[in-house]
Protein backbone atom coordinates (compact mmCIF):
# COMPACT_ATOMS: atom_id res chain seq x y z
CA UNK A 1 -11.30 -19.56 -17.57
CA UNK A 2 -8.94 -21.75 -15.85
CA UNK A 3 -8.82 -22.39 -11.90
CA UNK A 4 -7.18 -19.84 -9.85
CA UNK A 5 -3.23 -19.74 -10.44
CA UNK A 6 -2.69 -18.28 -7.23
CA UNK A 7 -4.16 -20.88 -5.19
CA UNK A 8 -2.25 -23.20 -7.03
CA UNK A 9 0.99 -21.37 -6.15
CA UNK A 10 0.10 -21.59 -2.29
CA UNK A 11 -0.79 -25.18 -2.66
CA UNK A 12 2.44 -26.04 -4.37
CA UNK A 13 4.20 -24.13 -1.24
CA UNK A 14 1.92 -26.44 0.83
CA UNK A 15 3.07 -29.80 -0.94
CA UNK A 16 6.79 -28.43 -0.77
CA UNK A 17 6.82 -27.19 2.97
CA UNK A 18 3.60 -28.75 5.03
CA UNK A 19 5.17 -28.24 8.27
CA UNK A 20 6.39 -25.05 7.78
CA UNK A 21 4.76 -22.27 9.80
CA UNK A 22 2.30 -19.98 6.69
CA UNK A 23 0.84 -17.76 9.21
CA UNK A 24 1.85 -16.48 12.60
CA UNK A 25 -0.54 -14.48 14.85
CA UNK A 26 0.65 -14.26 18.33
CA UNK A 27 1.09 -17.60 19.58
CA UNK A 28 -0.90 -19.07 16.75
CA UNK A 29 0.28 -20.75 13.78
CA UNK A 30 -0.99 -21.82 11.19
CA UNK A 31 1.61 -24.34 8.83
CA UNK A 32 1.26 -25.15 5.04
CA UNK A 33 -0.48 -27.94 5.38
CA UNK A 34 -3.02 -26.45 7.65
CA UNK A 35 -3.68 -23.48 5.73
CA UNK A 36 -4.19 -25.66 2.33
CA UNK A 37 -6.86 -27.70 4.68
CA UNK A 38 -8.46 -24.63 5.83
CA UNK A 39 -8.61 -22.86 1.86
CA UNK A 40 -10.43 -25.89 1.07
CA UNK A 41 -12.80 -25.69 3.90
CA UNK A 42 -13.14 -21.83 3.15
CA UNK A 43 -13.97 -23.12 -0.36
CA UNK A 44 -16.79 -25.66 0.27
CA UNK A 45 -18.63 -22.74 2.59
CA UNK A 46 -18.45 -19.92 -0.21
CA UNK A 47 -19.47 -22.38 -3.00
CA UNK A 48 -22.95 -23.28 -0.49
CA UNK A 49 -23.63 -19.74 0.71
CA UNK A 50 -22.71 -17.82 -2.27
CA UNK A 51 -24.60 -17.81 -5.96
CA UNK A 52 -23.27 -15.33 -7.58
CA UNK A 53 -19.41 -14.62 -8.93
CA UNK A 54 -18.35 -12.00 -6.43
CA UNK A 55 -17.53 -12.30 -2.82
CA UNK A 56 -17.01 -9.34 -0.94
CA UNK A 57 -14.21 -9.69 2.38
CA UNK A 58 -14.20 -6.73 4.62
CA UNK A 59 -11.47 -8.43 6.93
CA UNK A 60 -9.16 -7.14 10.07
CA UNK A 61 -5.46 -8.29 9.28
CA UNK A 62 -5.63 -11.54 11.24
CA UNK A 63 -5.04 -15.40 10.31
CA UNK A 64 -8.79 -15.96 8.97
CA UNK A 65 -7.90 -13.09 5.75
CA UNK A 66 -5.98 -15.35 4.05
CA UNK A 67 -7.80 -18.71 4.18
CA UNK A 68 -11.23 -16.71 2.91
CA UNK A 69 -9.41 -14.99 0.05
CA UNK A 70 -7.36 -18.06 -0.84
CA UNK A 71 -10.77 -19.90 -0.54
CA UNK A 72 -12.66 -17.82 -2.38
CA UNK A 73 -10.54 -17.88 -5.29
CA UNK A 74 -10.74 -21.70 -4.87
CA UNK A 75 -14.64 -21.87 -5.38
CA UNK A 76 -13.87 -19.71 -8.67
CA UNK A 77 -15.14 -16.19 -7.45
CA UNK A 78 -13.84 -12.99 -7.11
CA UNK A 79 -13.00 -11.31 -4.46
CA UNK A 80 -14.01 -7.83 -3.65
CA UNK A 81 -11.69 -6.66 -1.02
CA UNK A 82 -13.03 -3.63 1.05
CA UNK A 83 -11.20 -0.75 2.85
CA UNK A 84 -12.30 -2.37 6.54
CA UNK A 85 -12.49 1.58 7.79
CA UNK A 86 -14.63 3.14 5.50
CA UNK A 87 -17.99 3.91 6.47
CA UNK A 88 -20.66 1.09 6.47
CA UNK A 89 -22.75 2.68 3.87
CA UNK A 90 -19.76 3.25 1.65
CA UNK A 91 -19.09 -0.22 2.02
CA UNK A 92 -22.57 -1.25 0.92
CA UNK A 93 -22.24 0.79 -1.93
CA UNK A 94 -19.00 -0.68 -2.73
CA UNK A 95 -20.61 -4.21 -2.08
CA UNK A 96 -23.71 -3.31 -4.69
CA UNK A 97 -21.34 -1.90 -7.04
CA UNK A 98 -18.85 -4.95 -6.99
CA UNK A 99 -22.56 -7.35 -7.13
CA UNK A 100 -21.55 -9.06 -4.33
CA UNK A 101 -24.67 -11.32 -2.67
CA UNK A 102 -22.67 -10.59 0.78
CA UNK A 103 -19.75 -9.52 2.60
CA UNK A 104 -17.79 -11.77 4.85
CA UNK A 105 -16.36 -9.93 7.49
CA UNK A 106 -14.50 -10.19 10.31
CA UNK A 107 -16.62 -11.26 14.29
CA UNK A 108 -16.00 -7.75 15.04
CA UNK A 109 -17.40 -6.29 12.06
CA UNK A 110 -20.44 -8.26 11.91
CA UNK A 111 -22.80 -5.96 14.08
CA UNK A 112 -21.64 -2.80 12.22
CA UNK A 113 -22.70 -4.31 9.03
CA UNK A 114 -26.13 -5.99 9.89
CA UNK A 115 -26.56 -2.41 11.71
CA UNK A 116 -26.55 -0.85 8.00
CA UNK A 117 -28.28 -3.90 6.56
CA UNK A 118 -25.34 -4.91 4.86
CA UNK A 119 -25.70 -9.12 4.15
CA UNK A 120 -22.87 -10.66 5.94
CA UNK A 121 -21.78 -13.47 7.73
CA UNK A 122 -18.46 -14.93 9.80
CA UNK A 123 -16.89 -17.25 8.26
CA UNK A 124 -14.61 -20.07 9.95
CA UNK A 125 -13.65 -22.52 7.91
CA UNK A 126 -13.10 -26.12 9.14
CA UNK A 127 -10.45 -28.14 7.85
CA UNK A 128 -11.13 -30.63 5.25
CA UNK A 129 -9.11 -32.90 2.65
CA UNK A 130 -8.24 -30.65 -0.10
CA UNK A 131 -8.52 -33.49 -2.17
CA UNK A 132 -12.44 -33.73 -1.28
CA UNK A 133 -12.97 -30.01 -2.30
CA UNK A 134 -12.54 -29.85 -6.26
CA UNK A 135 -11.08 -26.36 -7.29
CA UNK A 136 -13.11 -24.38 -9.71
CA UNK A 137 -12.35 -22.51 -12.50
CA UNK A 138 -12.76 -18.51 -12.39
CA UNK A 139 -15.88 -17.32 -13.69
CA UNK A 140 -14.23 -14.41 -14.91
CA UNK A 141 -10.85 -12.64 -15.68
CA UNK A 142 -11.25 -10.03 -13.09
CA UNK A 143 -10.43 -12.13 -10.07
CA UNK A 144 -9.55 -9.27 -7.02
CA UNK A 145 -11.20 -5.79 -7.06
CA UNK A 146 -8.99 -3.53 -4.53
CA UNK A 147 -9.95 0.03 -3.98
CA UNK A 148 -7.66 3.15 -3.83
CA UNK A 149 -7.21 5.37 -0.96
CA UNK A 150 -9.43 8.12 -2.11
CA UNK A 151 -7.35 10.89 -0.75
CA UNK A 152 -8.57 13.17 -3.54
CA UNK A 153 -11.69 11.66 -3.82
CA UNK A 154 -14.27 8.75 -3.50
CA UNK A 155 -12.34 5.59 -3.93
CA UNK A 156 -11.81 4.07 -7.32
CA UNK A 157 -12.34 0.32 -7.84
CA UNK A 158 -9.73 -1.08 -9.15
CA UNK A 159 -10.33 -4.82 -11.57
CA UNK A 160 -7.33 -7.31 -11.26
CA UNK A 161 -6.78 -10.24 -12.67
CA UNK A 162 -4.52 -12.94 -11.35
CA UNK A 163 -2.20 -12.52 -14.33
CA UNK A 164 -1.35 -8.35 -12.57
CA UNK A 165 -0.93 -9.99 -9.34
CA UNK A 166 1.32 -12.90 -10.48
CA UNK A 167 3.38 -11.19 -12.51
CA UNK A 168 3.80 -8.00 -10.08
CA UNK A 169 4.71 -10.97 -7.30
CA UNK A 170 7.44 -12.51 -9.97
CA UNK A 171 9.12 -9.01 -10.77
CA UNK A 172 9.20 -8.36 -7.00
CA UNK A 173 11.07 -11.62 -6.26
CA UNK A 174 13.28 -11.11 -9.21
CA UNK A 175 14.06 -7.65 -8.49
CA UNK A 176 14.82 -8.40 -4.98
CA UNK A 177 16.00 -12.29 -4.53
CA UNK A 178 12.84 -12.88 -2.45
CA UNK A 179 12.83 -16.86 -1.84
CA UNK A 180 11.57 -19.39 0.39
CA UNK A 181 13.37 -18.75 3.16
CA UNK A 182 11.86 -15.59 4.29
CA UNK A 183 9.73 -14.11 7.39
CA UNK A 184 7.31 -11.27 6.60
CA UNK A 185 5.97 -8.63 8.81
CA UNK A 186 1.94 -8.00 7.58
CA UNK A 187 1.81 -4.51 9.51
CA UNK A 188 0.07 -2.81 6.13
CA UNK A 189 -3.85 -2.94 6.03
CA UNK A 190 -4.22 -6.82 3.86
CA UNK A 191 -7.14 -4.51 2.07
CA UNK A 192 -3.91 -2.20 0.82
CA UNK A 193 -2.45 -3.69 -2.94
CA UNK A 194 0.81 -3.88 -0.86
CA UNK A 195 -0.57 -5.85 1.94
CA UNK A 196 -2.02 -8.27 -0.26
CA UNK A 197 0.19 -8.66 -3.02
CA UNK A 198 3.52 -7.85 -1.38
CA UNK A 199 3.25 -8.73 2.62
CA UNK A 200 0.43 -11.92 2.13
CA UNK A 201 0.52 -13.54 -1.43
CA UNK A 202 4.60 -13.42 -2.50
CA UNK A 203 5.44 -14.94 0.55
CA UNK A 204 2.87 -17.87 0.86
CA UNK A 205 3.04 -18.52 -2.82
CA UNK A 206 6.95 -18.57 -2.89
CA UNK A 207 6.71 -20.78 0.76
CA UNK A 208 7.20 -18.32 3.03
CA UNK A 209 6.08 -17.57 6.51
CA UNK A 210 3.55 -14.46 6.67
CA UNK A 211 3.18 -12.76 11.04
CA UNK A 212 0.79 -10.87 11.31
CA UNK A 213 0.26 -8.75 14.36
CA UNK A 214 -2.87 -7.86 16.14
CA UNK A 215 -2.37 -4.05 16.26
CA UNK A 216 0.36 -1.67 15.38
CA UNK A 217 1.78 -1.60 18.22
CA UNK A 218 5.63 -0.48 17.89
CA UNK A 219 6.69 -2.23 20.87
CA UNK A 220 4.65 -5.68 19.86
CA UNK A 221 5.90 -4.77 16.50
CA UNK A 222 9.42 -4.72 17.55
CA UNK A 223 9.67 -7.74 19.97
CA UNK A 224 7.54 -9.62 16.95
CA UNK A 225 10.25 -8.77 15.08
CA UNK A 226 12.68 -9.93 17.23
CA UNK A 227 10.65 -12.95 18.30
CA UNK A 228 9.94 -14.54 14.89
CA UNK A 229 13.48 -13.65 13.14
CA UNK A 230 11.65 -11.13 10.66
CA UNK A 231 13.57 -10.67 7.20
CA UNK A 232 11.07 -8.49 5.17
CA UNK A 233 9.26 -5.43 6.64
CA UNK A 234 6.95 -2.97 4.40
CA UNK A 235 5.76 -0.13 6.24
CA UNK A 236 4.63 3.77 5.41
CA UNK A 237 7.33 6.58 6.56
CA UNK A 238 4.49 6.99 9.70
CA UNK A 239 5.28 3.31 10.83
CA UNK A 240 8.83 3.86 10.56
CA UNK A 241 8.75 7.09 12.02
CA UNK A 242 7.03 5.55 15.30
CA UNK A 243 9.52 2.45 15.67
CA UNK A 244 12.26 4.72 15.57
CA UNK A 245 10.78 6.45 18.77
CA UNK A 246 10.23 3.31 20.76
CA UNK A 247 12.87 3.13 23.27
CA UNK A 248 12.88 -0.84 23.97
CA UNK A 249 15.99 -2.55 23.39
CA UNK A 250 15.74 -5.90 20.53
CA UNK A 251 17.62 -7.79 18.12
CA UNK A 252 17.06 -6.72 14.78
CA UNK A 253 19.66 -8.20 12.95
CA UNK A 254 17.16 -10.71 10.80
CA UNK A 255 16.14 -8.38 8.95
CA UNK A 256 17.28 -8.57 5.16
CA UNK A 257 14.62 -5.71 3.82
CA UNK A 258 13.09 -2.65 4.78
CA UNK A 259 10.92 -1.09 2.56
CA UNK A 260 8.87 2.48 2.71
CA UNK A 261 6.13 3.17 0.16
CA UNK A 262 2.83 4.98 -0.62
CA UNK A 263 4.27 8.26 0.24
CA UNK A 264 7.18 10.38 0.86
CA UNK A 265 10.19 9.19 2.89
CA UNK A 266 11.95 12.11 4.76
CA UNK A 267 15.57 11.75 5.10
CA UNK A 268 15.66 12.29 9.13
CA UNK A 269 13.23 9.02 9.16
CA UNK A 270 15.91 7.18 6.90
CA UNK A 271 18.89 8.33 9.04
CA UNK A 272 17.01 7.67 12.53
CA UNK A 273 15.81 4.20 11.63
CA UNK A 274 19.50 3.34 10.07
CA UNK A 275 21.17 4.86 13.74
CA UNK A 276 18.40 2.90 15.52
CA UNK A 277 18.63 -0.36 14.02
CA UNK A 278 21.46 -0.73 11.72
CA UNK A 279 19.30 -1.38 8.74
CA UNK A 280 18.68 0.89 5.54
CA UNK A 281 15.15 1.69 4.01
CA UNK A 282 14.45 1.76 0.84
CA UNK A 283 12.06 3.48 -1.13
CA UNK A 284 9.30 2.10 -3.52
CA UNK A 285 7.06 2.80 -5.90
CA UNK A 286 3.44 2.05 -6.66
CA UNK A 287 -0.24 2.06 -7.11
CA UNK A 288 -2.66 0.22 -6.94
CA UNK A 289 -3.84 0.40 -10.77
CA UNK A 290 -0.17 -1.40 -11.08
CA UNK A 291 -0.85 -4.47 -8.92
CA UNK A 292 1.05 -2.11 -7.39
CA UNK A 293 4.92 -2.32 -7.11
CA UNK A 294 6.26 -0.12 -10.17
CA UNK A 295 10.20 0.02 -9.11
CA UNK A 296 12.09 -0.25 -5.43
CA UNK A 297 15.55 0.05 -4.19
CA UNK A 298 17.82 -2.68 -2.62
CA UNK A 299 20.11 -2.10 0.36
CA UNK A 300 23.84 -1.94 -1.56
CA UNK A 301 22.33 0.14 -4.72
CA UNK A 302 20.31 2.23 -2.61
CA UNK A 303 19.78 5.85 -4.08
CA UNK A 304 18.29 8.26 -1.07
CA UNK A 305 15.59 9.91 -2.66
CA UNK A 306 15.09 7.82 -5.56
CA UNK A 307 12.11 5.03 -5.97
CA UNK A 308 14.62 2.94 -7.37
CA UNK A 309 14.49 1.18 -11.00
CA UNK A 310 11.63 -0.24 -12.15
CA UNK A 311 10.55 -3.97 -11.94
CA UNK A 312 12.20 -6.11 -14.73
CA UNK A 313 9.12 -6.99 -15.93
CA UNK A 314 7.73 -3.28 -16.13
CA UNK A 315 8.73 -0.03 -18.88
CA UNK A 316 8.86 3.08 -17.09
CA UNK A 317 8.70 5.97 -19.44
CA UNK A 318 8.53 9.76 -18.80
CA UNK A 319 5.91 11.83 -21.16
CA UNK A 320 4.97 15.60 -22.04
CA UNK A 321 1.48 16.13 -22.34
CA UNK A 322 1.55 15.09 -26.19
CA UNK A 323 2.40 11.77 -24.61
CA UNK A 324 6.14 12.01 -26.25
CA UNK A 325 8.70 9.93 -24.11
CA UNK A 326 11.45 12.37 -22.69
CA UNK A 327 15.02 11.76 -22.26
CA UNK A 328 16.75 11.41 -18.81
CA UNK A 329 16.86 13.91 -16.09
CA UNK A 330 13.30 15.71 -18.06
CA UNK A 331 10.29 15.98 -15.54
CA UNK A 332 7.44 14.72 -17.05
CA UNK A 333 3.84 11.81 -16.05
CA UNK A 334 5.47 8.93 -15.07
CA UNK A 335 3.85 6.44 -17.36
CA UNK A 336 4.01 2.74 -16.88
CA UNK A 337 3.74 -0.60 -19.20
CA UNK A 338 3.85 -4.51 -18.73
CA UNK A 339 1.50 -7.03 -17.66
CA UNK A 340 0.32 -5.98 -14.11
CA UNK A 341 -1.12 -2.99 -15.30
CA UNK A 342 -4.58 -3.66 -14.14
CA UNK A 343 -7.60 -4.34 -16.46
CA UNK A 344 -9.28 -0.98 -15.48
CA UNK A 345 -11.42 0.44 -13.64
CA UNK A 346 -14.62 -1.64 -12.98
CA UNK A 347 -17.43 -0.61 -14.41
CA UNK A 348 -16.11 2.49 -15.33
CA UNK A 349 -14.49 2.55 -19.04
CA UNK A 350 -14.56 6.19 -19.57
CA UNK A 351 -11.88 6.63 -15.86
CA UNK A 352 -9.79 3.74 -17.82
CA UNK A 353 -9.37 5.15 -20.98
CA UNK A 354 -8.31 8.20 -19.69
CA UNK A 355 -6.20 6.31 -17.17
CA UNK A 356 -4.25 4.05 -20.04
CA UNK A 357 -3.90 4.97 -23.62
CA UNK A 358 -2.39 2.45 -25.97
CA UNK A 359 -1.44 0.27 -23.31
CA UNK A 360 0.24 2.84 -21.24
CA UNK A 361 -0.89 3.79 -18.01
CA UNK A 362 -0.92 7.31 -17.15
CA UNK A 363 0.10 7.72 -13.62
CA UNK A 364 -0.59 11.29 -12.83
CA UNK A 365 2.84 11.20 -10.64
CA UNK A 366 5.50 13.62 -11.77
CA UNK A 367 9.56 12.63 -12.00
CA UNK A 368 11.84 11.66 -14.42
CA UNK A 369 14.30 9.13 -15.12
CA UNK A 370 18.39 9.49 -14.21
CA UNK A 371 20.71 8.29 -16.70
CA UNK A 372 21.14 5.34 -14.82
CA UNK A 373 17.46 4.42 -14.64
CA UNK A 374 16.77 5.08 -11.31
CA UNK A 375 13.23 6.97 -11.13
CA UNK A 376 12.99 9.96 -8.82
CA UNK A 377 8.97 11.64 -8.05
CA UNK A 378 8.88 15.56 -7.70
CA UNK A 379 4.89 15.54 -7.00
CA UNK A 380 1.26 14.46 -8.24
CA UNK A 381 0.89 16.39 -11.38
CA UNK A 382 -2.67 17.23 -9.67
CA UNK A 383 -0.22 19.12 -6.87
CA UNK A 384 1.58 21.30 -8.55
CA UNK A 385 0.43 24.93 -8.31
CA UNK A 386 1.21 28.18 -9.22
CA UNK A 387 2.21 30.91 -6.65
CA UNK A 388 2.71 34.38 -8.49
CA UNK A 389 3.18 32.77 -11.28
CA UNK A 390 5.77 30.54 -10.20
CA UNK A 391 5.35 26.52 -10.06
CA UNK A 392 5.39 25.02 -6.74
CA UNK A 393 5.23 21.08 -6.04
CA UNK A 394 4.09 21.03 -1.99
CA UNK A 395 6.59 17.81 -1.65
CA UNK A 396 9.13 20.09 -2.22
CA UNK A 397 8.03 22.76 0.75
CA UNK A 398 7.61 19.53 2.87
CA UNK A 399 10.93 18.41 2.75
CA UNK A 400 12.81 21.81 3.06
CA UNK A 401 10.20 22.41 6.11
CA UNK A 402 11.67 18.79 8.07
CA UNK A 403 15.30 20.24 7.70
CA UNK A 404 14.54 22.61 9.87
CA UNK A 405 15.37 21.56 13.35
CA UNK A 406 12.54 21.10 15.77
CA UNK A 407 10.48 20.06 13.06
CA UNK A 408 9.40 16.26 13.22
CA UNK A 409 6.58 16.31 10.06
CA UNK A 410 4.99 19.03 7.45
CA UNK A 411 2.31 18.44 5.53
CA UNK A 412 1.42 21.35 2.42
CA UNK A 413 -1.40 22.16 1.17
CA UNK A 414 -2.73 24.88 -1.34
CA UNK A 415 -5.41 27.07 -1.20
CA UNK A 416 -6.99 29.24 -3.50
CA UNK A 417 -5.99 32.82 -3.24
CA UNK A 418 -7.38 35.47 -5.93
CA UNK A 419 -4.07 37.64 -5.93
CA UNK A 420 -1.86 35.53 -6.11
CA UNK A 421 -3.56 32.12 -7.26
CA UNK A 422 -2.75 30.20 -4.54
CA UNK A 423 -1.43 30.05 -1.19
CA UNK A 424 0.62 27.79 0.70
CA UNK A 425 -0.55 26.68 3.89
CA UNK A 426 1.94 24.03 6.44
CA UNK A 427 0.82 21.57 9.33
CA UNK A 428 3.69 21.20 11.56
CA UNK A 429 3.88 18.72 13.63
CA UNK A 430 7.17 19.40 16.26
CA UNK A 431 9.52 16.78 17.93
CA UNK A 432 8.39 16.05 21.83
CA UNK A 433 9.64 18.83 23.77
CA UNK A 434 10.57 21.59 21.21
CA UNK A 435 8.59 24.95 21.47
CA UNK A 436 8.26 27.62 18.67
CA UNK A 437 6.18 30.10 17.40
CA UNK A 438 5.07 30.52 13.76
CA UNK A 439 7.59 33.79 13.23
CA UNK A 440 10.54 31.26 14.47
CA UNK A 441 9.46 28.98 11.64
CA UNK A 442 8.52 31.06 9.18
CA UNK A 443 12.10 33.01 9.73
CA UNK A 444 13.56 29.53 9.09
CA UNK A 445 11.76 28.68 6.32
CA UNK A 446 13.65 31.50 4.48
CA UNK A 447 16.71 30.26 4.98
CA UNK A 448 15.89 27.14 2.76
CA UNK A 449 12.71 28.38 0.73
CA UNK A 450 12.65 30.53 -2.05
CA UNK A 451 10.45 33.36 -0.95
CA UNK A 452 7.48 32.40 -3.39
CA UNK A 453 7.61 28.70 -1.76
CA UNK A 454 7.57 30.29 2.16
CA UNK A 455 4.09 29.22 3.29
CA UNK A 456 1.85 32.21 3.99
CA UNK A 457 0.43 30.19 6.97
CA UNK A 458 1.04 27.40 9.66
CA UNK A 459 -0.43 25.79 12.54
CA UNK A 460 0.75 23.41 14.76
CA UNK A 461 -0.57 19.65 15.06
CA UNK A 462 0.02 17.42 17.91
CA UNK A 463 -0.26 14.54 15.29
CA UNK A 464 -1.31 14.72 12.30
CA UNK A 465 -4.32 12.84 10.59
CA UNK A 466 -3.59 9.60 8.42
CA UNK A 467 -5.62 8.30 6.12
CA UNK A 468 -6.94 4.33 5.97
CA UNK A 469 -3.85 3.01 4.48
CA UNK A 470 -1.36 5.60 6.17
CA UNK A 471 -0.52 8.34 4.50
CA UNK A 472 -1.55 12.22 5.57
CA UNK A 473 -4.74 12.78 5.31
CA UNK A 474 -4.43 15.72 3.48
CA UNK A 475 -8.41 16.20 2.50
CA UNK A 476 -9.01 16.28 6.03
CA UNK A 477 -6.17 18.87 6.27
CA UNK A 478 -7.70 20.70 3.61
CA UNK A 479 -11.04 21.02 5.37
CA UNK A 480 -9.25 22.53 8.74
CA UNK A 481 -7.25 25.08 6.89
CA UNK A 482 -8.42 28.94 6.75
């Protein structure tokens, strides 16, 4: 194995641009030239504490993430990257699984760890000479393990290898004109493939400047924004959503790119951010398995609704369950090919041959193509259900439910019903101020709901529950609903 690629990118940024601000936390920053320093000391600490090929970071979003990760993959390990709010003894299981000796973790983290007699230590790195800290060569082609958001499930652990990162990074930047002179907002979890791939590694690898706030906060999130001239922001529709309420007054006008992934965008989101600010989000398209941008919009080819056209370095197909590729405007998987299709699953090579056949990975999202190419998602083929007989995708209820005015967020679920197979259930979250009952909604509903598709029951949520990385929780939904 050769020494890690990546690293090499961000050191190339650092010989190009060593006064130029990396990383921005608050009234920290860190330039090129100190972040290549601090790798290197990052480096030298992992290659005396750690034997074995694996380190494990369980790591807040903050200016120490990137120097460990960077440094691991100097000293030629990989790097197990845990979800920093699971539960302490997933995380040891997800440590043990990954064979990772210990976890480096974040100050705060530290006595919540030794607490479940989980090995860790704190690392801060000095600075030293790069030159005096010789890189190392990978011990093995799996280089980040990143772990899914387990919303149906225990988390899978997903095996990349530099190659799925690079290459995801380089259809990004073609796909969008990404270059050096960009600012980009960190507000996703770094543990999240689009925190790491999208908000930390494209820009420091390309030479640009990564802030990273302490907290979503929307007003610190907004003044940062105005503050450091942002030009990229990635966020989940909930993120958006909560900007768009903040009443502050700031200049927004540096921003190039605003993009909303990892689930649904609804349309009074779009049109409320786009009032608010005078900028257009775009929809995306991943997963993790895919390193994990599959396709994304841009701001003057923007089709509302759509997840845009695939990366130029990706094949998006659309199959029937005999795995035949359909023709445009056919709902079928969404199936995916190219070269950051991850390695599979680790340890696990029954999940990945399910998970890609012949090269093709298997999504387990539903959509299909428009004659144009742009790719448009009706539903996780695990969603659909059948109510009297009749095939309902709960995305669908979801969106028809925010139309209805009053209504700020729905979330639909299905539950098992012996007469009629299932039964649709809705968490309905209402705009500040707004007061009605469930016969109110479930009169609306009718007016844009085929009756089969009318949920049989709602409540009402004063917020409702996100998972680690953002999106509904709907498992803990699930567990509520009667």
């Amino acid at each position: 194995m050769a020494f890690s690629a990546i690293v090499s990118a961000v050191r190339n940024s650092a010989k190009k641009y060593p006064e130029r601000p990396a990383l921005i936390a608050g009234d920290q920053v860190i330039t090129f030239a100190q972040l290549e320093r601090r790798m290197a000391g990052a480096a030298l600490a992992i290659t005396q504490q750690v034997q074995g090929s694996v380190v494990a970071l369980l790591h807040t979003n903050s200016l120490n993430f990137a120097e460990v990760f960077l440094g691991a993959l100097w000293a030629g390990k990989s790097v197990a990257v845990l979800p920093t709010l699971a539960p302490p003894p997933l995380i040891k299981l997800m440590a043990m699984e990954a064979h990772a000796q210990a976890v480096v973790a974040s100050k705060d983290l530290v006595p919540r760890l030794a607490e479940a007699q989980v090995p860790c230590w704190n690392l801060e790195a000095p600075e030293l000479d790069p030159a005096s800290v010789p890189m190392k060569d990978l011990a093995q082609e799996t280089a980040v393990l990143l772990y899914t958001s387990g919303t149906t499930g225990r988390p899978k652990t997903v095996a990349l290898s530099e190659q799925n990162i690079l290459d995801n990074a380089e259809g990004c930047r073609l796909a969008t004109g990404f270059d050096d002179r960009q600012v980009m907002l960190a507000i996703l979890p770094l543990f999240h493939a689009y925190g790491l791939t999208i908000t930390m590694l494209l820009p420091l690898m390309t030479g640009s400047t990564v802030v990273i706030p302490e907290r979503f906060i929307p007003r610190l999130v907004l003044q940062t924004i105005e503050r450091h001239k942002v030009t990229c922001l990635v966020a989940v529709p909930s993120q958006y959503r909560i900007l768009t309420k903040d009443p502050i007054e700031v200049d927004t006008s540096s921003l190039w790119l605003c993009i909303a992934g990892a689930e649904r965008l609804p349309e009074r989101v779009a049109q409320e951010f786009e009032e608010r600010f005078h900028h257009t989000i775009v929809q995306g398209y991943g997963a993790t398995e895919i390193s994990p941008v599959v396709s994304l919009n841009m701001p003057e080819t923007n089709r509302f609704g759509s997840v845009g056209k695939a990366l130029p370095n990706l094949t998006v197909t659309i199959r029937d369950e005999n795995d035949a590729v359909l023709p445009a405007e056919a709902v079928g998987e969404v199936c995916v090919q190219g070269s950051a299709v991850m390695l599979g699953y680790h340890n696990d090579p029954s999940a990945t041959e399910r998970k890609i056949k012949d090269g093709v990975l298997h999504s387990g999202d539903k959509g299909y193509l428009d004659k144009d190419g742009y790719l448009w998602l009706v539903g996780r083929a695990d969603d659909l259900v059948k109510v009297s007989g009749e095939k309902v995708y709960p995305a669908e209820v979801e969106t028809a439910l925010e139309t209805i005015p009053g209504v700020d967020e729905a979330a639909v679920i299905a539950i098992p019903d012996e007469k009629h197979g299932a039964r649709l259930h809705a968490f309905v979250q209402l705009m500040p101020g707004v007061s009605m009952d469930e016969h109110e909604l479930r009169s609306s509903c009718r007016e844009v709901l085929e009756p089969y598709k009318v949920p049989r029951g709602f409540a009402f949520m004063d917020q409702l529950p996100r998972t680690m990385t953002g999106k509904t929780d709907k498992k803990m939904l699930a567990s509520t609903a009667v």
